[in-house]
N, C-alpha and C. Protein backbone atom coordinates (compact mmCIF):
# COMPACT_ATOMS: atom_id res chain seq x y z
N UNK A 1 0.77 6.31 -10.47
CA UNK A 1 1.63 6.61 -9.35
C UNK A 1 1.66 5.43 -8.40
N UNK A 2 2.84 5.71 -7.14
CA UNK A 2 2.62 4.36 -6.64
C UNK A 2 2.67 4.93 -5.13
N UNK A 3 2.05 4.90 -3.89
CA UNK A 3 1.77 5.06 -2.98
C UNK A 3 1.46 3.72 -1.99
N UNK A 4 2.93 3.79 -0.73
CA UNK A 4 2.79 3.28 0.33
C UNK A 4 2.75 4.12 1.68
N UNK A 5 3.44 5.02 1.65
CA UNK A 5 3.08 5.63 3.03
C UNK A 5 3.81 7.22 2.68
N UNK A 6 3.67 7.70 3.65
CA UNK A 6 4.31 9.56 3.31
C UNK A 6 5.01 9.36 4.04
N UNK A 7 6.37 10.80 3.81
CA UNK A 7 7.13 10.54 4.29
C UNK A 7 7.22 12.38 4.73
N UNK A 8 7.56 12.61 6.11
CA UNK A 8 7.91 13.81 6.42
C UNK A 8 8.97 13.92 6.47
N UNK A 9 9.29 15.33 6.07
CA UNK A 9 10.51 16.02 6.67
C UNK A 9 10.41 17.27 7.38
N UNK A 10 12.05 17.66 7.49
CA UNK A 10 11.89 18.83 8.65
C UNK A 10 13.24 19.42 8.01
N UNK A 11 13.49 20.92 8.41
CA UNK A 11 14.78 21.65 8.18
C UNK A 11 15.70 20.88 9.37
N UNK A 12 17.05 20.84 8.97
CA UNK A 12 18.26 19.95 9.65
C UNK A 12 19.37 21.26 9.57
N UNK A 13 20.36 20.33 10.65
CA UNK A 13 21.37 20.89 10.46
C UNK A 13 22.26 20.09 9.72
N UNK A 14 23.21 20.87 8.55
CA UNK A 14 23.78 20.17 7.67
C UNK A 14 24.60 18.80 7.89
N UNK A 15 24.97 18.68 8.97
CA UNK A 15 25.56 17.14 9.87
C UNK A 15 25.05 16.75 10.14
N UNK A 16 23.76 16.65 10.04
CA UNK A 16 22.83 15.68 10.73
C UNK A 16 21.40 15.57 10.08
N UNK A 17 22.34 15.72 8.78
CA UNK A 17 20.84 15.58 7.51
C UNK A 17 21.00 14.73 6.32
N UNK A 18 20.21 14.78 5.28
CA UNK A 18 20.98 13.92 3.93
C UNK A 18 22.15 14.87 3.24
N UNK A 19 22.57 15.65 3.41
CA UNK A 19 23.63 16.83 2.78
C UNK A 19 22.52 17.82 1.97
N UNK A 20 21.05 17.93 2.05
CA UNK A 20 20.57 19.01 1.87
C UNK A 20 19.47 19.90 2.23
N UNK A 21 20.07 19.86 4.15
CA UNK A 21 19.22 20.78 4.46
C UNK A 21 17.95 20.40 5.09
N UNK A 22 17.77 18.53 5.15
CA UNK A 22 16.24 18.15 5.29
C UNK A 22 16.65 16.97 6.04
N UNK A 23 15.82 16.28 6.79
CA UNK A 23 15.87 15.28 7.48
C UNK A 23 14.61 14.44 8.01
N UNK A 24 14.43 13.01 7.73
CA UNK A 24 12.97 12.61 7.58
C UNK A 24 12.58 12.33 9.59
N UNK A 25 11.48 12.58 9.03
CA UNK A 25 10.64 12.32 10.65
C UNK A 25 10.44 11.15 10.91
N UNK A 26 10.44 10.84 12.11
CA UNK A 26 10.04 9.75 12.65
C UNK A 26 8.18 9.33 11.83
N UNK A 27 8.27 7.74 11.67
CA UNK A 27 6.90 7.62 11.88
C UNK A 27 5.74 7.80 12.95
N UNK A 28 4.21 8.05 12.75
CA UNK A 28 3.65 8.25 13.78
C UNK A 28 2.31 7.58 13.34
N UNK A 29 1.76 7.12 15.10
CA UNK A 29 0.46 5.95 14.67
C UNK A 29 0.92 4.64 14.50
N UNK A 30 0.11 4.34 13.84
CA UNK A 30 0.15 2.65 13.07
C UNK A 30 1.21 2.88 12.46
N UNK A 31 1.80 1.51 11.80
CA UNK A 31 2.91 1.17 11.17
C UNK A 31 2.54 -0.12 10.80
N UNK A 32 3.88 -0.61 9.49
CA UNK A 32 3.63 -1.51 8.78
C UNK A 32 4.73 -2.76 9.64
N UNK A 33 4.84 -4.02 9.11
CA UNK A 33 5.61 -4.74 10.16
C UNK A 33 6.99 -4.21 9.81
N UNK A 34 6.92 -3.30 8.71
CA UNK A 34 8.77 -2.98 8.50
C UNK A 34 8.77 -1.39 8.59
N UNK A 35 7.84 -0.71 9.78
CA UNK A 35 7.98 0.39 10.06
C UNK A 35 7.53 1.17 8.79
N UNK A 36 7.19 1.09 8.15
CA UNK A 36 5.93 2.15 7.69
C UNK A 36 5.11 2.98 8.02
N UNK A 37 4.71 4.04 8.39
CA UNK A 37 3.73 4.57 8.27
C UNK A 37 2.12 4.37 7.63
N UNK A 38 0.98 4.19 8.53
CA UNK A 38 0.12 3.99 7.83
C UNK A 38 -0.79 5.13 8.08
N UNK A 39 -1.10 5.87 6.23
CA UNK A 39 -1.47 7.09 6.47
C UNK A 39 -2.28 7.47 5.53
N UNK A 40 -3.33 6.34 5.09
CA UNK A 40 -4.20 6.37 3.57
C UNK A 40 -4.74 7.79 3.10
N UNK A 41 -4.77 9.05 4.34
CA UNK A 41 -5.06 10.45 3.44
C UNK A 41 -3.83 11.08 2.74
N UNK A 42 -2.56 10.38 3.42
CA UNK A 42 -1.52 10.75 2.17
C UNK A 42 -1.94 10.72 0.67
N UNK A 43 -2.28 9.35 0.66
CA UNK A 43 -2.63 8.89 -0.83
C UNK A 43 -4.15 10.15 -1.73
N UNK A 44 -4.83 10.08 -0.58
CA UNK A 44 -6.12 11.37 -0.92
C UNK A 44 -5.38 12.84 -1.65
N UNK A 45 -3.99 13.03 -0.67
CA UNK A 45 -4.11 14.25 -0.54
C UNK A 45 -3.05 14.29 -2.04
N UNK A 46 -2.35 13.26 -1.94
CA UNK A 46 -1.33 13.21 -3.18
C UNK A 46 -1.93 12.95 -4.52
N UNK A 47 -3.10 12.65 -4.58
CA UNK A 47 -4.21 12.36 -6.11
C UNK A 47 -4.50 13.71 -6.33
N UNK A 48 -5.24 14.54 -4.78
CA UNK A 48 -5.55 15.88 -5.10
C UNK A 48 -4.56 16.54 -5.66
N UNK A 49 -3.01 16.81 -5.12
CA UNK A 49 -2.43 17.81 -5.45
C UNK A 49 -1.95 17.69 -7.14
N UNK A 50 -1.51 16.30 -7.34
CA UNK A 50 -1.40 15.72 -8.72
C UNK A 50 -2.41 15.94 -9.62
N UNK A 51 -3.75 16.27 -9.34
CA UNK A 51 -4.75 16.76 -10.02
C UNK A 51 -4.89 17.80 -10.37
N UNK A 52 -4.40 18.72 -9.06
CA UNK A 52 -4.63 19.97 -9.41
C UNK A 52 -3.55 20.40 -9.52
N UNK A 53 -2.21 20.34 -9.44
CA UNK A 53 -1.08 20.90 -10.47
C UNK A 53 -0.56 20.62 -11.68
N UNK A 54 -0.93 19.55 -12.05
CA UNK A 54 -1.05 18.79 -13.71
C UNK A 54 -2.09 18.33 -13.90
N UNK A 55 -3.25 18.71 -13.66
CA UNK A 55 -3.91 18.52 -14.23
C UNK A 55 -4.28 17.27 -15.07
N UNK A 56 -4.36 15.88 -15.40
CA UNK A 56 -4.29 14.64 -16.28
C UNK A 56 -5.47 14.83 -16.43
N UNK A 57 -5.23 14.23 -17.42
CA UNK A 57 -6.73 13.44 -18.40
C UNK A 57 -7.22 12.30 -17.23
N UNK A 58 -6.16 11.43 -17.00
CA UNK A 58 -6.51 10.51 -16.24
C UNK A 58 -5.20 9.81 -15.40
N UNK A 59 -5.47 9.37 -14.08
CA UNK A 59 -4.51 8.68 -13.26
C UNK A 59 -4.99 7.41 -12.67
N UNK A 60 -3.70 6.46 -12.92
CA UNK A 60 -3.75 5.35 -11.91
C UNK A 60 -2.88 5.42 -10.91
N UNK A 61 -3.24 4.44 -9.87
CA UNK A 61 -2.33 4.14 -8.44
C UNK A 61 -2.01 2.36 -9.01
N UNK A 62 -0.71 2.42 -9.63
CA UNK A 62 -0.02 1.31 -10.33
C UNK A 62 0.64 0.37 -9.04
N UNK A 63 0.61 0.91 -7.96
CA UNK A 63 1.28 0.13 -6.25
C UNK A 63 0.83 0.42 -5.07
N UNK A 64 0.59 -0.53 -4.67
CA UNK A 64 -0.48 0.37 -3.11
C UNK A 64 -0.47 -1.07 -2.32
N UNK A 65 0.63 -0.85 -0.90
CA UNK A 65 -0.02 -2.29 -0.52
C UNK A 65 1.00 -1.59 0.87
N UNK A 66 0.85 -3.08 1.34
CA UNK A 66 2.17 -3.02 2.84
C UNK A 66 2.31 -4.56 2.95
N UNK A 67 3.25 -4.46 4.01
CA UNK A 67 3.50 -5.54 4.51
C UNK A 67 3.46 -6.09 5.90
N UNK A 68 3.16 -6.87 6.33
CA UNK A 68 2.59 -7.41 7.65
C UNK A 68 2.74 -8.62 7.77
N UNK A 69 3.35 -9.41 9.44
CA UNK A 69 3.89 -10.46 9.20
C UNK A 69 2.21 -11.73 8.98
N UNK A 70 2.55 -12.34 8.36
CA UNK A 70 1.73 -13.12 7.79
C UNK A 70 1.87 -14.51 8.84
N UNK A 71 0.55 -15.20 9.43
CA UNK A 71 0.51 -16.71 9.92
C UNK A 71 -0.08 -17.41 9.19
N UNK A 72 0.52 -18.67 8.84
CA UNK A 72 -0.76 -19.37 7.87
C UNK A 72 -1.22 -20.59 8.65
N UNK A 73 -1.96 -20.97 8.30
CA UNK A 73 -3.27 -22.14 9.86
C UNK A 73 -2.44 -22.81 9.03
N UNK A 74 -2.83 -24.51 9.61
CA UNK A 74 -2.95 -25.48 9.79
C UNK A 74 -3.59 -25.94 8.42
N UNK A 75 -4.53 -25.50 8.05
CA UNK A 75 -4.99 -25.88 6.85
C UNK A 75 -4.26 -24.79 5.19
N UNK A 76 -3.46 -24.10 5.59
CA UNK A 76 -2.99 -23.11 4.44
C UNK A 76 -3.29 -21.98 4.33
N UNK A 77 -4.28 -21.47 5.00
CA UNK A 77 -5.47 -20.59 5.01
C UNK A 77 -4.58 -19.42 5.87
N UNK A 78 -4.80 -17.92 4.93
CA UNK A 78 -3.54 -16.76 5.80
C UNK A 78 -4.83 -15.64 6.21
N UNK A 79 -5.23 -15.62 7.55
CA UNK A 79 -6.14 -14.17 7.68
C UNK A 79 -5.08 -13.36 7.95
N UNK A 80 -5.48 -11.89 6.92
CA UNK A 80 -3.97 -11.06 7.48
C UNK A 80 -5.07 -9.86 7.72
N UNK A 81 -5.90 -9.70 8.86
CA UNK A 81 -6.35 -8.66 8.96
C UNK A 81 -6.10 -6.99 8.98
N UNK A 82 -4.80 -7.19 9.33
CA UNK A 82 -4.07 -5.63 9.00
C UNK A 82 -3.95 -5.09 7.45
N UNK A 83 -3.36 -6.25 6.98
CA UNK A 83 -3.72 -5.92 5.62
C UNK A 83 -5.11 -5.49 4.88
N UNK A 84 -6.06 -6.13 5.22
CA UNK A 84 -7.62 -5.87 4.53
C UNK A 84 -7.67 -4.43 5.10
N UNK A 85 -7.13 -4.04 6.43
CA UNK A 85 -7.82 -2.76 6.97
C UNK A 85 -6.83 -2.06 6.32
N UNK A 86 -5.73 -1.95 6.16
CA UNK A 86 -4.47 -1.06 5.02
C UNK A 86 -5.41 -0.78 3.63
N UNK A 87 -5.85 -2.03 2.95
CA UNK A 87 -6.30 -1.44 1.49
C UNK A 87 -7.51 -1.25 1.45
N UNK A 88 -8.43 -1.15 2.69
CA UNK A 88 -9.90 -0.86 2.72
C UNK A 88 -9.45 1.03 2.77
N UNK A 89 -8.49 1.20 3.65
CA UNK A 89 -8.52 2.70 4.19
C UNK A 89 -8.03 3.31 2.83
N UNK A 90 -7.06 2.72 2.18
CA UNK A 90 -6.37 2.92 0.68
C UNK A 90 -7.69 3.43 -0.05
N UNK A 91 -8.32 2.50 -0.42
CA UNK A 91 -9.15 2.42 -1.31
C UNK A 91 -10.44 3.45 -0.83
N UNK A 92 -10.84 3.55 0.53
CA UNK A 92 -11.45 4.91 0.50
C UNK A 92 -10.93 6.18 0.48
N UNK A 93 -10.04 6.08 0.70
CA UNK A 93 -9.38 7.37 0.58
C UNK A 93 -9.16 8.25 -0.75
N UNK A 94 -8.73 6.88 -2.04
CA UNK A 94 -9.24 6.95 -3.44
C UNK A 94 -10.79 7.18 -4.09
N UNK A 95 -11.15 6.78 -2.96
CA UNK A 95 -12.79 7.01 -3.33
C UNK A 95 -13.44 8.24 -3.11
N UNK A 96 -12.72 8.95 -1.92
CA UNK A 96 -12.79 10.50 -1.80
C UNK A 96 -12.25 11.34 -2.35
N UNK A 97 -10.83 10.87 -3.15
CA UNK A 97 -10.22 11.62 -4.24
C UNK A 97 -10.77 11.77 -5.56
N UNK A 98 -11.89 10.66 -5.97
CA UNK A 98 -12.53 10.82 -7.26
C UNK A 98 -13.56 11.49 -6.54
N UNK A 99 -14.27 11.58 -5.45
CA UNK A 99 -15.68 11.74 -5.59
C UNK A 99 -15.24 13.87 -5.52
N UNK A 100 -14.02 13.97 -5.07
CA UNK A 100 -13.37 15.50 -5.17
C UNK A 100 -13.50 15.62 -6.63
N UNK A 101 -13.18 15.25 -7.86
CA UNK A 101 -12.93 15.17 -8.68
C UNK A 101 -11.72 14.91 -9.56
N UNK A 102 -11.02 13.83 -8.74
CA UNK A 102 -9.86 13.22 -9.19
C UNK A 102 -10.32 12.73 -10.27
N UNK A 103 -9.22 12.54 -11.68
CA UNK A 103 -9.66 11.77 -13.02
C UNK A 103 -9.16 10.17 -12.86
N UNK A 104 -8.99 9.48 -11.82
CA UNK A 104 -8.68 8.04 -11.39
C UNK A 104 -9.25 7.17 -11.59
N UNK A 105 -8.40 6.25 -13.02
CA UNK A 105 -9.27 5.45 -13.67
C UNK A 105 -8.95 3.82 -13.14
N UNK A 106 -7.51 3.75 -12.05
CA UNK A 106 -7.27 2.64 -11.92
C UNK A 106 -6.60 2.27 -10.48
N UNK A 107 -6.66 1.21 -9.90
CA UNK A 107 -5.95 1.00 -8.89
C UNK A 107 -5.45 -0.07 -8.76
N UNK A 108 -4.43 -0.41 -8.45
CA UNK A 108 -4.06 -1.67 -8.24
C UNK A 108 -3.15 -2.40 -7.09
N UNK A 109 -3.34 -3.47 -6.45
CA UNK A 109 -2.63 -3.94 -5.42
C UNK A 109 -0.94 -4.23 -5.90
N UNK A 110 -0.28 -3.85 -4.76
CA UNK A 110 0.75 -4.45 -4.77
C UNK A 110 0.95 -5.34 -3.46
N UNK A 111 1.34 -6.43 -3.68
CA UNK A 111 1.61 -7.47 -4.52
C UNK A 111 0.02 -8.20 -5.21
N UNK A 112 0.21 -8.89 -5.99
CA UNK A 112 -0.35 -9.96 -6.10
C UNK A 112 -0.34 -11.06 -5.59
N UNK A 113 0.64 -11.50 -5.70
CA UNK A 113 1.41 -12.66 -4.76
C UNK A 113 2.28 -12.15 -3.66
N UNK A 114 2.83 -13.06 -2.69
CA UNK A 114 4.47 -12.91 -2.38
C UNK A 114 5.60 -13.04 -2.95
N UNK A 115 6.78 -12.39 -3.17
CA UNK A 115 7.47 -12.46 -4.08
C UNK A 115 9.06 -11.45 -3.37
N UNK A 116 10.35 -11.71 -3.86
CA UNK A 116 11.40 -11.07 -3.78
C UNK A 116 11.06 -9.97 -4.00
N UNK A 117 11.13 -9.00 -2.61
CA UNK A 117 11.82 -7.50 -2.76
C UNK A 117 13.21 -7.57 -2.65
N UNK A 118 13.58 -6.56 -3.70
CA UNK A 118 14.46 -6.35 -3.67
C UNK A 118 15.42 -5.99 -2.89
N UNK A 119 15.08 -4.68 -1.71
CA UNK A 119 15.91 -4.99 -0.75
C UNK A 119 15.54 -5.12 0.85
N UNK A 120 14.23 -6.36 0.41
CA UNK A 120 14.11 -7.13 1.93
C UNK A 120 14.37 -8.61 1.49
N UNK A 121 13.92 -9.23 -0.02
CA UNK A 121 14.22 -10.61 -0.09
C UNK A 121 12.99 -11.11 0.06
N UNK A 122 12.56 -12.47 0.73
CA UNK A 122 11.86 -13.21 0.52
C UNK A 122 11.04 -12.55 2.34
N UNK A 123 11.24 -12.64 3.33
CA UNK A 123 10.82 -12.46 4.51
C UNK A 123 9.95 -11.30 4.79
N UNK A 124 9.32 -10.75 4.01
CA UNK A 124 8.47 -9.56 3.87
C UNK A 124 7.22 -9.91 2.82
N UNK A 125 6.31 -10.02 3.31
CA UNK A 125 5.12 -10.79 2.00
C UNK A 125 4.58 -9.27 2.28
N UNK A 126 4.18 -9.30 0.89
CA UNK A 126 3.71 -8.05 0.62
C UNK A 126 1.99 -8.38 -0.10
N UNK A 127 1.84 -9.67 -0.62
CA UNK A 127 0.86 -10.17 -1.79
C UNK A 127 0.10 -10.24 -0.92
N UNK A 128 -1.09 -10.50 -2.05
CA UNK A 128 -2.48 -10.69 -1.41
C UNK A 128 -2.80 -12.49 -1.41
N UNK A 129 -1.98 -12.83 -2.07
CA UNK A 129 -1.90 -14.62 -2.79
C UNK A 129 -0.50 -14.72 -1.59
N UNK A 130 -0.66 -15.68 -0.84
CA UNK A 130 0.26 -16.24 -0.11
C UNK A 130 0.70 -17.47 -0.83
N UNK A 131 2.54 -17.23 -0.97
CA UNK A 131 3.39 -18.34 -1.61
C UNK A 131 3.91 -19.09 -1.05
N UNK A 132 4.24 -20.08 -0.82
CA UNK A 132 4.88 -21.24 -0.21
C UNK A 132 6.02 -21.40 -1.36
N UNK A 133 7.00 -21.17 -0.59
CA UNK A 133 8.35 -21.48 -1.97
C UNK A 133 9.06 -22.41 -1.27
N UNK A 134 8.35 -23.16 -0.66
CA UNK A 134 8.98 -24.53 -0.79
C UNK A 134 8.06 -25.45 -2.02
N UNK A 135 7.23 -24.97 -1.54
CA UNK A 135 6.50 -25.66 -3.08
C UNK A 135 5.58 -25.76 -4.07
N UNK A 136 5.63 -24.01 -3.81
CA UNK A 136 5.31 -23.03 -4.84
C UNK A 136 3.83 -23.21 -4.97
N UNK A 137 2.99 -23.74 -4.05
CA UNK A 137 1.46 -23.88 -3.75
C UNK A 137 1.52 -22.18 -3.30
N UNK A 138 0.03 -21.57 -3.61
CA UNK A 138 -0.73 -20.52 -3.87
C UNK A 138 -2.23 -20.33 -3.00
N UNK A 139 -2.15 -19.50 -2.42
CA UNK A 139 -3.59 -19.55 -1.68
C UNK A 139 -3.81 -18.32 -1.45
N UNK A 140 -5.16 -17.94 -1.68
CA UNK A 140 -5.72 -16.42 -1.24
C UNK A 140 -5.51 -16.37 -0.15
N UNK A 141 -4.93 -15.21 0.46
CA UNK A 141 -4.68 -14.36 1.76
C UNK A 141 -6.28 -14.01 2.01
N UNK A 142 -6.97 -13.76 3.16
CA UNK A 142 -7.98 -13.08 3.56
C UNK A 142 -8.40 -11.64 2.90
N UNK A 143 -6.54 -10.84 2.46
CA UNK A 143 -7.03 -9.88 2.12
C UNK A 143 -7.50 -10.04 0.35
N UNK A 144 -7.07 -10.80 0.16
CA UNK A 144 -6.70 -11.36 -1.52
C UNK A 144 -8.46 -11.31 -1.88
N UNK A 145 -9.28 -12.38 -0.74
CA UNK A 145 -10.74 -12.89 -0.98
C UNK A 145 -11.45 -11.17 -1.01
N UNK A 146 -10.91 -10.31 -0.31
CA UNK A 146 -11.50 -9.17 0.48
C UNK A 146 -11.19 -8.12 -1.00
N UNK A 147 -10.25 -8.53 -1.69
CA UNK A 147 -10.18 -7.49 -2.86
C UNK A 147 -11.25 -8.16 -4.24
N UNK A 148 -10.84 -9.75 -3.72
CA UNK A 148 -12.01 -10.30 -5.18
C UNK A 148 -13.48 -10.08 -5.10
N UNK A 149 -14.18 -10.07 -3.64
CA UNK A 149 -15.09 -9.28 -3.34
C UNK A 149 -15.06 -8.19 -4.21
N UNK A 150 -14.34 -6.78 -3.57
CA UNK A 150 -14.83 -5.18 -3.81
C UNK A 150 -14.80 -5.40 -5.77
N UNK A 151 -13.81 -5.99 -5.84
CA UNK A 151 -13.76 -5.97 -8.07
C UNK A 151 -14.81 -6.65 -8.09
N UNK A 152 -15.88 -7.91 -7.46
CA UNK A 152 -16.42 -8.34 -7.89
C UNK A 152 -17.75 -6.99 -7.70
N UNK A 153 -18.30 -6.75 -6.74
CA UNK A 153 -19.01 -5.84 -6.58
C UNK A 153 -19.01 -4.33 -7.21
N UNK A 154 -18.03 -4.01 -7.75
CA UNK A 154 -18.18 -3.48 -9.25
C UNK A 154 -18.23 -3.58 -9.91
N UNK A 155 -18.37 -4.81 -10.60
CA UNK A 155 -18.68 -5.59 -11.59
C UNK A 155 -20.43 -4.93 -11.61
N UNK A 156 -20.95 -5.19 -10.62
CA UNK A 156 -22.49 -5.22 -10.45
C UNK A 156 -23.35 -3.74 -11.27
């Protein structure tokens, strides 16, 4: 599955909805730099219910990330601290869904890099690898070092 943020709704009136009846809520709290919602027990609560209404053998989280505007120093170097605290809260929140007894065998960042979304383009870095496309040089993001850590420490 792929999980960035939840999304509420509410009963509407038919003019002033998607044409059925529902209409999404405002975000609340934190947010991502493109208005997101940041709400890592979504992700808890959406492993649980997926668990317990189908039941799987086993599940991954195939996308899980945000986006946040990114500075890079002087030397190349990107601390994106919002980000590390986005996939730290992610990733416990997954950690309370297995320790419930979710069958979650995998997780994975989205992005890896920075790269074209589709419909933001290039001005939205989503990766954990900060790109320079002027000339296509590569450098771990803060959060990038912060994920090779936690894989490395399960390794152990």
């Amino acid at each position: 599955m792929n999980y960035y943020r939840r999304e509420r709704v509410a009963a509407a009136r038919p003019e002033r909805d998607w044409g059925i009846g529902a209409r999404v809520l405002d975000a609340s709290g934190e947010r991502t730099a493109i208005g997101w919602e940041i709400h890592p027990y979504g992700l808890r609560a959406t492993l649980q219910r997926i668990a317990r209404d189908y039941r799987p053998a086993a599940l991954a989280i195939t996308e899980n990330g945000a986006t946040f505007v990114d500075s890079v120093a002087a030397d190349g170097s990107v601390d994106d601290p919002e980000r590390v605290r986005y996939l730290a809260a992610h990733v416990h929140a997954a950690g309370e869904a297995i320790a419930g007894g979710v069958p979650l065998i995998g997780y994975f960042v989205w992005s890896l890099i920075d790269n074209f979304e589709w419909a933001l383009g290039y001005g939205t870095p989503f990766g954990i690898v900060h790109v320079d496309f002027s000339t296509q040089r590569r450098t771990p993001k803060a959060s990038g070092e912060w994920y090779r850590a936690l894989l490395a420490a399960g390794r152990r």
